[in-house]
N, C-alpha and C. Protein backbone atom coordinates (compact mmCIF):
# COMPACT_ATOMS: atom_id res chain seq x y z
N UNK A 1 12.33 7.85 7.93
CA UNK A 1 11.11 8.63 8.01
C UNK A 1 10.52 8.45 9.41
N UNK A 2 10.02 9.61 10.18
CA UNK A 2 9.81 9.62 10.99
C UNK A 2 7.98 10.10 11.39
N UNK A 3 7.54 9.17 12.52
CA UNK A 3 5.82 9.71 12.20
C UNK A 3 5.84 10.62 13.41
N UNK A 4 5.48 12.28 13.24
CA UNK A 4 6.11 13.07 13.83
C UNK A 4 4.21 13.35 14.46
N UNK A 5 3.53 13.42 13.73
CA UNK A 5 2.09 13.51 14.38
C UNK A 5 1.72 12.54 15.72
N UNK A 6 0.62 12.45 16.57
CA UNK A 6 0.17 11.76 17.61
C UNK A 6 -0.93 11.69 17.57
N UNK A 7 -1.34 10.25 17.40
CA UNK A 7 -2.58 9.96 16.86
C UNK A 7 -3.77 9.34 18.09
N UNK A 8 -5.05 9.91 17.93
CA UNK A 8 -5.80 9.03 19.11
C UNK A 8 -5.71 7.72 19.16
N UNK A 9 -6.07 6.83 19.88
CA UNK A 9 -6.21 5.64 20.09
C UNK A 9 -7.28 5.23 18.53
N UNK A 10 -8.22 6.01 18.56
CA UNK A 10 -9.17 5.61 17.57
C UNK A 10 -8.47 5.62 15.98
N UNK A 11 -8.28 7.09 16.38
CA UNK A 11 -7.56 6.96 14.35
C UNK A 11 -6.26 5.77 14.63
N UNK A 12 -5.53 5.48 15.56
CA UNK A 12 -4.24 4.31 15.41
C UNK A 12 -4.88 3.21 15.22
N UNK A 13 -6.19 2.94 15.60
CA UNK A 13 -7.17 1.82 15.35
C UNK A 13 -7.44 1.65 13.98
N UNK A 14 -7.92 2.93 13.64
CA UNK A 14 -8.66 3.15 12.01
C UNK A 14 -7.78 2.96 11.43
N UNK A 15 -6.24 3.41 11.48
CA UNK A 15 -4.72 3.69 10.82
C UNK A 15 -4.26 1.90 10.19
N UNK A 16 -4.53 1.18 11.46
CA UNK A 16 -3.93 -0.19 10.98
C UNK A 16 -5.27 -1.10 10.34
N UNK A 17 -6.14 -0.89 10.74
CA UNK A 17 -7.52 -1.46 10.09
C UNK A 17 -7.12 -1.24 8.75
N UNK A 18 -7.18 -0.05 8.27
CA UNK A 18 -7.36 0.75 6.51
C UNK A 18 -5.74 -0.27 5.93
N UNK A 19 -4.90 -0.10 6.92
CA UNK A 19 -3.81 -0.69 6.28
C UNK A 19 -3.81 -2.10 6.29
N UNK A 20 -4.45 -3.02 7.01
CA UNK A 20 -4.76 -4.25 6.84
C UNK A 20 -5.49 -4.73 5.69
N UNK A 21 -6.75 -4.30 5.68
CA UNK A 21 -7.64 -4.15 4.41
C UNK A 21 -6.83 -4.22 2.98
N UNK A 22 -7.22 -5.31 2.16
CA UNK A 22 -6.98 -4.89 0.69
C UNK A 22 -7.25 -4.40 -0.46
N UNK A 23 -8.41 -3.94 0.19
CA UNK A 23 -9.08 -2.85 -1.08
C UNK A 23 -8.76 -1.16 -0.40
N UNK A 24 -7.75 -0.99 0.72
CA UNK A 24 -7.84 0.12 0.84
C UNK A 24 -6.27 0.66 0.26
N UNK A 25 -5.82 1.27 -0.59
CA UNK A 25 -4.42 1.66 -0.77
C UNK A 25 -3.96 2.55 0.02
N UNK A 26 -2.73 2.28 0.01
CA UNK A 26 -1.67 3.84 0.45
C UNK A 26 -1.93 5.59 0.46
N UNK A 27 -2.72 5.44 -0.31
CA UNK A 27 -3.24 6.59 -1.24
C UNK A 27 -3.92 7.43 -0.23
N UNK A 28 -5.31 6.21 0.34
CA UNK A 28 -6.23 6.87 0.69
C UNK A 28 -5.95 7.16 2.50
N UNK A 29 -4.80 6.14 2.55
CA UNK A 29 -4.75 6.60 3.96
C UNK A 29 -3.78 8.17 4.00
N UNK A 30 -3.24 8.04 3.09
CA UNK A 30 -2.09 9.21 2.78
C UNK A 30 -3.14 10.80 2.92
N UNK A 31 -4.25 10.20 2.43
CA UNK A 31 -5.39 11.02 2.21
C UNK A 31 -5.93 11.56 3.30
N UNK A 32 -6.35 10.19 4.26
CA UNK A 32 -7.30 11.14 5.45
C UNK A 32 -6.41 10.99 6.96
N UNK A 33 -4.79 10.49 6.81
CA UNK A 33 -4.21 10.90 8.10
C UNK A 33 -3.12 11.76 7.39
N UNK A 34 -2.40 12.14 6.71
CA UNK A 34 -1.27 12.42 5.77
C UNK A 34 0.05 11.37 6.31
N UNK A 35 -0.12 9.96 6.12
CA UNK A 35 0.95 9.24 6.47
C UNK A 35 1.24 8.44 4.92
N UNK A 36 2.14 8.64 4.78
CA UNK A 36 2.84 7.72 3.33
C UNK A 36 3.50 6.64 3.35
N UNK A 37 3.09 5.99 2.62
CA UNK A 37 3.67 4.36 2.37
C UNK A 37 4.53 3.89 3.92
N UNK A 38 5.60 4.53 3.69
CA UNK A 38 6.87 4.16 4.57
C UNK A 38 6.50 4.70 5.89
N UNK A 39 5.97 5.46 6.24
CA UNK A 39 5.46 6.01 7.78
C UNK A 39 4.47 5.14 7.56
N UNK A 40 3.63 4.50 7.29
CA UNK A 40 2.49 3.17 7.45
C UNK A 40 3.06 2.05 8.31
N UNK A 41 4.01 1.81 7.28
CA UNK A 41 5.50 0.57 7.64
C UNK A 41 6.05 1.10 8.56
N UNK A 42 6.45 1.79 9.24
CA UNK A 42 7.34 2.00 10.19
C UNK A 42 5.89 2.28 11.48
N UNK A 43 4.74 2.99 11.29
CA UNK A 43 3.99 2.54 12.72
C UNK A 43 3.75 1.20 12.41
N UNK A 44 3.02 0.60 11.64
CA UNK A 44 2.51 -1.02 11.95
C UNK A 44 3.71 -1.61 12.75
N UNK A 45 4.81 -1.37 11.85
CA UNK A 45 6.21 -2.26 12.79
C UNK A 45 6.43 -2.03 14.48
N UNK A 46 5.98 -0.75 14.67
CA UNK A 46 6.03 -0.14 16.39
C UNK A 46 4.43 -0.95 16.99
N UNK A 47 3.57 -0.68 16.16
CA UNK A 47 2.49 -1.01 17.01
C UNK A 47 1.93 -2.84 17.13
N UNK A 48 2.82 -3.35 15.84
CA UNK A 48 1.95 -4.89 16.02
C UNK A 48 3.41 -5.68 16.62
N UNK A 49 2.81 -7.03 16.61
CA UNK A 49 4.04 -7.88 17.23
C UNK A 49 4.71 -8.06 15.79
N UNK A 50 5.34 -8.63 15.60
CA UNK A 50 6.77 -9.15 14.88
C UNK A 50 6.17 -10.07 13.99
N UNK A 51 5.81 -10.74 14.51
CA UNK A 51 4.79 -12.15 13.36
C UNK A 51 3.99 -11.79 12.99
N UNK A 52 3.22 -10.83 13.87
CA UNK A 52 2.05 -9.88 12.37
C UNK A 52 2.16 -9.02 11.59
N UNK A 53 3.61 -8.37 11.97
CA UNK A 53 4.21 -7.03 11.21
C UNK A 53 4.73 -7.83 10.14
N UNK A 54 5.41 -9.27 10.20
CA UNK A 54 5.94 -9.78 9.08
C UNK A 54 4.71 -10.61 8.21
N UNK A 55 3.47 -10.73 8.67
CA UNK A 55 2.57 -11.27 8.03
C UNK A 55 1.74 -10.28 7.09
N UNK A 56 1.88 -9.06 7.84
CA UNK A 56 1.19 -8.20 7.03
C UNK A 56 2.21 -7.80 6.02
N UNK A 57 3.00 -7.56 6.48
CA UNK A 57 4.31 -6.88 4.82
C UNK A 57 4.09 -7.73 3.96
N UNK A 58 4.30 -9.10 4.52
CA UNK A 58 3.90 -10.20 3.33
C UNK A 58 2.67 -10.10 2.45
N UNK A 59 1.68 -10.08 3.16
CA UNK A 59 0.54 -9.79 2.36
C UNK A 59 0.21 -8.59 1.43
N UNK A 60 0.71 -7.21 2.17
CA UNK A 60 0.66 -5.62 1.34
C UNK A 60 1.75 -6.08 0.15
N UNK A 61 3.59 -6.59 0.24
CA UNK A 61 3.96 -6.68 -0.86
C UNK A 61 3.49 -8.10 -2.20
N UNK A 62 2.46 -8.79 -1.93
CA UNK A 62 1.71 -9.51 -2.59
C UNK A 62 0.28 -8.90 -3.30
N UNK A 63 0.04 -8.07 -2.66
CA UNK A 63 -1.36 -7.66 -3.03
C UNK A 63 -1.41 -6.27 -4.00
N UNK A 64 -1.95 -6.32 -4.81
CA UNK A 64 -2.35 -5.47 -6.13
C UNK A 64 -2.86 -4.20 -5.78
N UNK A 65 -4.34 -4.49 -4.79
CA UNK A 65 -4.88 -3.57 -4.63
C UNK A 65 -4.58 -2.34 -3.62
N UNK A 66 -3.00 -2.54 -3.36
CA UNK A 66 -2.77 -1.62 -2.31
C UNK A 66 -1.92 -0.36 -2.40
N UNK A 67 -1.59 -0.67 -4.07
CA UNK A 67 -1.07 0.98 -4.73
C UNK A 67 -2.01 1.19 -5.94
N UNK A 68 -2.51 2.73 -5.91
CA UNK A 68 -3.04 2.84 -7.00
C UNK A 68 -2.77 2.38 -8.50
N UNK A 69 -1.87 2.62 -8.64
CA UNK A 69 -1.39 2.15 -9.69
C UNK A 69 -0.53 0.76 -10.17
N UNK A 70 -0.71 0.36 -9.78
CA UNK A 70 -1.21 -0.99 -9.30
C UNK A 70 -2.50 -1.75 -9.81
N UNK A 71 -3.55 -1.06 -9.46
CA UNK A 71 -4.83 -1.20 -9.60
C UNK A 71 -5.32 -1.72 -11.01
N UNK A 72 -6.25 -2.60 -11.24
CA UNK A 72 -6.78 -2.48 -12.28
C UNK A 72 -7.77 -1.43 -12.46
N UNK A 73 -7.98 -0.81 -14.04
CA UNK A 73 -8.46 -0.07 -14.23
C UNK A 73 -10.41 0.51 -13.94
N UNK A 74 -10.75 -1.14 -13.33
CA UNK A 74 -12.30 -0.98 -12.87
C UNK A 74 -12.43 -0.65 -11.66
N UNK A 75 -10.98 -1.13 -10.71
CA UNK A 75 -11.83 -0.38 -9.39
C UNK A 75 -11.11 0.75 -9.11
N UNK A 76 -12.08 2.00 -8.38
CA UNK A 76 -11.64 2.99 -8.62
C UNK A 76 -12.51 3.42 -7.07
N UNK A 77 -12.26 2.52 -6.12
CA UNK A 77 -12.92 3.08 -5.44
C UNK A 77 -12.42 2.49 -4.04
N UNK A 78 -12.71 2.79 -2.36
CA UNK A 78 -11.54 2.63 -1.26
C UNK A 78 -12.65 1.33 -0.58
N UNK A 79 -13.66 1.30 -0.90
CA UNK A 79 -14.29 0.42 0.20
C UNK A 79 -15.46 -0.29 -0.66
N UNK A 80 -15.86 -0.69 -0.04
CA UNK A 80 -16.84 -1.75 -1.07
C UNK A 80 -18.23 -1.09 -0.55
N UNK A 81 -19.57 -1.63 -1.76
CA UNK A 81 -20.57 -0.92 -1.75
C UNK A 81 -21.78 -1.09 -0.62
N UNK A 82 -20.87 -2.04 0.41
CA UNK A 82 -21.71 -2.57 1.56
C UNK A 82 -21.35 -1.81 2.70
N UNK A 83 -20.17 -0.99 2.57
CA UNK A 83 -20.07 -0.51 3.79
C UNK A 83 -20.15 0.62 4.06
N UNK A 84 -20.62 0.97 5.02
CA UNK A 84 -20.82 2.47 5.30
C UNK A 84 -20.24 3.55 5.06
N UNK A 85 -20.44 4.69 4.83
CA UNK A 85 -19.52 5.88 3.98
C UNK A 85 -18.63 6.38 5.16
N UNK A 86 -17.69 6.29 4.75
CA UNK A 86 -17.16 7.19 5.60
C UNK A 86 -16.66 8.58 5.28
N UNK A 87 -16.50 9.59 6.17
CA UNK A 87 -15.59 10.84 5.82
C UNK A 87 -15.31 11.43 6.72
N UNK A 88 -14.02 11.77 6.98
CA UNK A 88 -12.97 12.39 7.75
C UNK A 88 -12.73 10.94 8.49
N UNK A 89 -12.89 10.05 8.51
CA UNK A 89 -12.71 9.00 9.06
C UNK A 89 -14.03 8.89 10.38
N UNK A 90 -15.17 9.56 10.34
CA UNK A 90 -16.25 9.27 10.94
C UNK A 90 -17.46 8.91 9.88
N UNK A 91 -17.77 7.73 10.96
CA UNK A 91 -18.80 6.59 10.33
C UNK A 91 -20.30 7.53 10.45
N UNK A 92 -20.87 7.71 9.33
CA UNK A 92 -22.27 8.37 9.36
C UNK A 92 -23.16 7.33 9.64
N UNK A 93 -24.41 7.47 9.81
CA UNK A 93 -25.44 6.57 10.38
C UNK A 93 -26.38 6.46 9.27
N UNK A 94 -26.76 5.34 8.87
CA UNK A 94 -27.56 4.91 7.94
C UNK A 94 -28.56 5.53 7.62
C-alpha cells in the first residue's frame, strides 16, 4: 500500500500525534485524512526513527483502544472531554 496523497507539515504532525494517542483509533484518522490502518504503518515507519517506529507498533498492537471494534462498548468517542473540539482537523477557540 502506497500513501499516494502529500500532506502539509501540519496535518503529518496531526497524522502521527492522532496515531500515537490511545484513545484515538484507525477509524477516525481514516476519517479526517482518508489513510487506513496499513498506510498509518507504512508513513510512521518513513517518518519516525526505527526505535520509535518499533515502540509505537508495540504499543498500537497492545492497545484496545485503537480499533473500533476492539473497543469497549462505553467509549464511543475520539478524544477526551478536556480537550478541545476539533473538526476538519482545525482547533476552534474556546
Amino acid at each position: 500500500m502506497e500513501i499516494s496523497k502529500v500532506y502539509s507539515d501540519i496535518d503529518m504532525d496531526r497524522i502521527i500525534e492522532m496515531a500515537w494517542e490511545d484513545r484515538t483509533p484507525f477509524e477516525a484518522i481514516e476519517m479526517q485524512f482518508g489513510l487506513s490502518e496499513e498506510s498509518v504503518k507504512i508513513l510512521m515507519k518513513k517518518q519516525l526513527k526505527f526505535s520509535s517506529y518499533r515502540l509505537w507498533r508495540d504499543r498500537v498492537s497492545n492497545c484496545k483502544t485503537k480499533h473500533l471494534k476492539k473497543r469497549l462498548d462505553g467509549i464511543n468517542r475520539f478524544k477526551c472531554n478536556s480537550q478541545r473540539s476539533i473538526t476538519l482537523n482545525k482547533i476552534s477557540k474556546r
